[in-house]
C-alpha atoms as a PDB file:
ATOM      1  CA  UNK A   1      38.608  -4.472  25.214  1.00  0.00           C
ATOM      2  CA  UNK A   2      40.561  -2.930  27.925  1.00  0.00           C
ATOM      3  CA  UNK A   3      43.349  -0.130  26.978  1.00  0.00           C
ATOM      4  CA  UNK A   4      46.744   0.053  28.719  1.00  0.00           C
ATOM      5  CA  UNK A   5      47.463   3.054  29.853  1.00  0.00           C
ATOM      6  CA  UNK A   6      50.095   3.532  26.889  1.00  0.00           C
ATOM      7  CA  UNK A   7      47.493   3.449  24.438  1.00  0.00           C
ATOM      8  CA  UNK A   8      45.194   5.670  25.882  1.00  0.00           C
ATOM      9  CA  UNK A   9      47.683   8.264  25.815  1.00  0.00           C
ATOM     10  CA  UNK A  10      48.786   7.369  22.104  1.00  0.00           C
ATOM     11  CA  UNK A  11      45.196   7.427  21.190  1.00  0.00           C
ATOM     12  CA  UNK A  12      44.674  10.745  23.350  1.00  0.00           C
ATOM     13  CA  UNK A  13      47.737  12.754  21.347  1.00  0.00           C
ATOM     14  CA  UNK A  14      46.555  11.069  17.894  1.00  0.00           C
ATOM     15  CA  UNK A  15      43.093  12.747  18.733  1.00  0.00           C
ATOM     16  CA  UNK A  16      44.726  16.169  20.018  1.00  0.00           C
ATOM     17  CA  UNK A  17      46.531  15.938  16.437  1.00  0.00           C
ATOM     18  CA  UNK A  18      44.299  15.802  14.350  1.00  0.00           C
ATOM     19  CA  UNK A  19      41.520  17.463  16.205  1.00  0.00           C
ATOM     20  CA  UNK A  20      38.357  15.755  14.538  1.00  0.00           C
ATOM     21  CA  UNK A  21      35.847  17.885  16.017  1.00  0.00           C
ATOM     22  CA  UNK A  22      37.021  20.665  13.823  1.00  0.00           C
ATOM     23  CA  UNK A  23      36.459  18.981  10.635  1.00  0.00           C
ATOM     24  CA  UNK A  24      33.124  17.364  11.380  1.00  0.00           C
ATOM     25  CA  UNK A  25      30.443  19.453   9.912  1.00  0.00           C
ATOM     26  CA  UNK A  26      27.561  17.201   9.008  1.00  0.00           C
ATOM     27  CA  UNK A  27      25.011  16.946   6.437  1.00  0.00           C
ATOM     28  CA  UNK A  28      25.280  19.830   4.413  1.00  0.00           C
ATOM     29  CA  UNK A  29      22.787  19.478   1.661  1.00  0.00           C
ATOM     30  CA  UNK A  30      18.371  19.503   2.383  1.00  0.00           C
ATOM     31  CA  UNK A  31      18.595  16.151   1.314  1.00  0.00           C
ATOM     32  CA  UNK A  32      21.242  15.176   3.821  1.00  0.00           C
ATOM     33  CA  UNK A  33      19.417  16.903   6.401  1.00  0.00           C
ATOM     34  CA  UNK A  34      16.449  14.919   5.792  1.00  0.00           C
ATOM     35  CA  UNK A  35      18.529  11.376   5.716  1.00  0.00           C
ATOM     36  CA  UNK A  36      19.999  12.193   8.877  1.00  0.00           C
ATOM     37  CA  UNK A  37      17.114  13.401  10.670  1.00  0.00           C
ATOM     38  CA  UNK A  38      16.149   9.725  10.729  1.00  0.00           C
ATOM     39  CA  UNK A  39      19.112   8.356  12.333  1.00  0.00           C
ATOM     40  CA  UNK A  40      17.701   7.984  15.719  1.00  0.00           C
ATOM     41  CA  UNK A  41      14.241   6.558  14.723  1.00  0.00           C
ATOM     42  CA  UNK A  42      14.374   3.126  14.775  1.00  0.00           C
ATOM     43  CA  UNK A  43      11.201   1.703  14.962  1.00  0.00           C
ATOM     44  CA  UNK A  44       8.267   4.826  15.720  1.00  0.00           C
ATOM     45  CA  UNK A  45       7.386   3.149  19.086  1.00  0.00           C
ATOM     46  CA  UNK A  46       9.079   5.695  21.124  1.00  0.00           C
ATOM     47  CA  UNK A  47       8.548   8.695  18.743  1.00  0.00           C
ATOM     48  CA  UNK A  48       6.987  11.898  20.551  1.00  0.00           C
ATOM     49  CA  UNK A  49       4.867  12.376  17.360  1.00  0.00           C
ATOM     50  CA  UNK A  50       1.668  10.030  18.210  1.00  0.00           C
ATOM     51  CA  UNK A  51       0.486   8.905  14.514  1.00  0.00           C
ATOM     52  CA  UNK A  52       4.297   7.502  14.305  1.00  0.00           C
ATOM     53  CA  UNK A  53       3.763   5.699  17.707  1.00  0.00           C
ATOM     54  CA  UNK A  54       0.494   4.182  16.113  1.00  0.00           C
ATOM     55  CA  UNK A  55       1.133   3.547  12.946  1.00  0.00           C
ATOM     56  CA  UNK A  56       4.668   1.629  14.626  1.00  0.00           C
ATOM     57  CA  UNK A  57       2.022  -0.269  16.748  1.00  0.00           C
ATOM     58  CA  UNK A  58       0.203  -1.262  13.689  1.00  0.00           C
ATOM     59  CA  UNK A  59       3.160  -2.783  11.989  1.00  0.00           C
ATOM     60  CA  UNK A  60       4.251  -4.816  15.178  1.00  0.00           C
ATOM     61  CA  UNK A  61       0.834  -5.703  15.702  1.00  0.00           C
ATOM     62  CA  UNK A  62       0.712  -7.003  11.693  1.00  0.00           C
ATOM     63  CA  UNK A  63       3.787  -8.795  11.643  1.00  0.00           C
ATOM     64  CA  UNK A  64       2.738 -10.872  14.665  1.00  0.00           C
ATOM     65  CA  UNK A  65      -0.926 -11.907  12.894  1.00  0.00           C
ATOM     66  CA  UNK A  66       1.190 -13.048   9.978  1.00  0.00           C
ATOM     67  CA  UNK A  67       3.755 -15.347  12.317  1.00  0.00           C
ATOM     68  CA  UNK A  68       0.359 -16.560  14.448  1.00  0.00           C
ATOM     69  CA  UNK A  69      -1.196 -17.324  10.825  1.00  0.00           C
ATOM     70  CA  UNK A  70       1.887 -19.011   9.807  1.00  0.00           C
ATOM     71  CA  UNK A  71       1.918 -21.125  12.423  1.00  0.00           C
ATOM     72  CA  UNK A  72      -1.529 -22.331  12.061  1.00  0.00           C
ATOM     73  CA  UNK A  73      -1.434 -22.623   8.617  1.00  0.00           C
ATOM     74  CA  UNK A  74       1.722 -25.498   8.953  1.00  0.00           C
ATOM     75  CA  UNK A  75      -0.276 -26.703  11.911  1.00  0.00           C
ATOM     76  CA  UNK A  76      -3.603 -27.231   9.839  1.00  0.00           C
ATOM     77  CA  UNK A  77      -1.180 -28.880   6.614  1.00  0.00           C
ATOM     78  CA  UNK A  78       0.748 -31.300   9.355  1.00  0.00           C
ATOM     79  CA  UNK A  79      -3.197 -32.634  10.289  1.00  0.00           C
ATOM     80  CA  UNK A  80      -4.255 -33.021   6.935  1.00  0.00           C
ATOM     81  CA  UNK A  81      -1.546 -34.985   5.951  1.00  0.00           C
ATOM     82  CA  UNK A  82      -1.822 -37.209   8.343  1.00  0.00           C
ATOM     83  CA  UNK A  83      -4.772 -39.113   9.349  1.00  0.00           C
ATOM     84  CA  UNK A  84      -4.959 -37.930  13.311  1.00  0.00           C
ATOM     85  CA  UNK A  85      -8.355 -36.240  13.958  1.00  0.00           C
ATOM     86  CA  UNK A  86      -6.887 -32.862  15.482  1.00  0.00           C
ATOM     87  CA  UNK A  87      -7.353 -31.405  18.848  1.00  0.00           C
ATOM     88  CA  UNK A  88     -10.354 -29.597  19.496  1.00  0.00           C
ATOM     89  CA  UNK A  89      -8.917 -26.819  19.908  1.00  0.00           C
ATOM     90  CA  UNK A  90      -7.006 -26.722  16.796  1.00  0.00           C
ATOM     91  CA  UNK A  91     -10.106 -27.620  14.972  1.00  0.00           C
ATOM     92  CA  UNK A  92     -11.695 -24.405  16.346  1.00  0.00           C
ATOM     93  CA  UNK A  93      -8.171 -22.214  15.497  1.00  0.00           C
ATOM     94  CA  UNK A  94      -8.438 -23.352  11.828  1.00  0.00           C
ATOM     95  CA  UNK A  95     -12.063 -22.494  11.284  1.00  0.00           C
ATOM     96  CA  UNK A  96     -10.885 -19.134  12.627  1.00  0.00           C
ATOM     97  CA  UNK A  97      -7.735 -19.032  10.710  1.00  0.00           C
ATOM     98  CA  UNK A  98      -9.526 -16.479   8.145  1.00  0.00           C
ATOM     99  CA  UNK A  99     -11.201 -14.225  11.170  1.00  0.00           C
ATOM    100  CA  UNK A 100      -8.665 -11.452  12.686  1.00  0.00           C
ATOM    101  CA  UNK A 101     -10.891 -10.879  15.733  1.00  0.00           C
ATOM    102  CA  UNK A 102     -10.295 -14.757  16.725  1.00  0.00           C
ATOM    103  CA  UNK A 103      -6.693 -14.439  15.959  1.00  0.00           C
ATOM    104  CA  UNK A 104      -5.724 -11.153  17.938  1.00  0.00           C
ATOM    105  CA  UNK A 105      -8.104 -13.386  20.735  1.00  0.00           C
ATOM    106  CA  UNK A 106      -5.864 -16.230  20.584  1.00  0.00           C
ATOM    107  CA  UNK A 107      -2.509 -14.234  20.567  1.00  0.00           C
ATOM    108  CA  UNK A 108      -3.631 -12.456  23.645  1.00  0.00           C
ATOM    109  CA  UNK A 109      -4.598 -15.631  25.147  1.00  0.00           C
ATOM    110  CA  UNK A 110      -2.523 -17.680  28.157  1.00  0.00           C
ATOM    111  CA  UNK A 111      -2.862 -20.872  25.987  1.00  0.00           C
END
């Protein structure tokens, strides 16, 4: 949203008025401190502390095996309640359903 040049300078002397930057002080108690500390971390991935990058990794990494096991899982119930013979392949990916190695396989494959 663009300003007219009216505004800006009504904004500008509100702001010189009451001079925020004088009254902002921050958290003030340890636990404050602590809650704020946080504010820029948003998921670990880009943290500069390495067991936060991994352990960020690990959760990405854990929520995608449960959305690739979801999907097979309503896959695998759509066959068996109908009477189509699935595709090999599919009959291969639910034998596997229960075997992480085959499913971080499959995610990383270009199927």
């Amino acid at each position: 949203m663009a300003y007219s040049e009216a505004e800006r300078e009504r904004r500008r002397q509100q702001c010189l008025k009451t001079k925020p930057w004088e009254k902002s002080t921050g958290a003030r108690t340890e636990r404050g401190k602590a809650i704020v500390s946080q504010n820029a971390l948003k998921t670990g991935l880009y943290s500069s502390f390495e067991p936060i990058r991994i352990l960020a990794r690990l959760d990405i990494e854990n929520e995608a095996m449960a959305r690739i096991r979801a999907i097979v899982l309503k896959q695998k119930q759509a066959y068996e309640n109908s009477n189509a013979k699935p595709h090999p392949f599919w009959e291969q990916v639910f034998e596997g359903i229960d075997d992480d190695d085959f499913l971080k396989e499959l995610r990383n494959s270009k199927c």
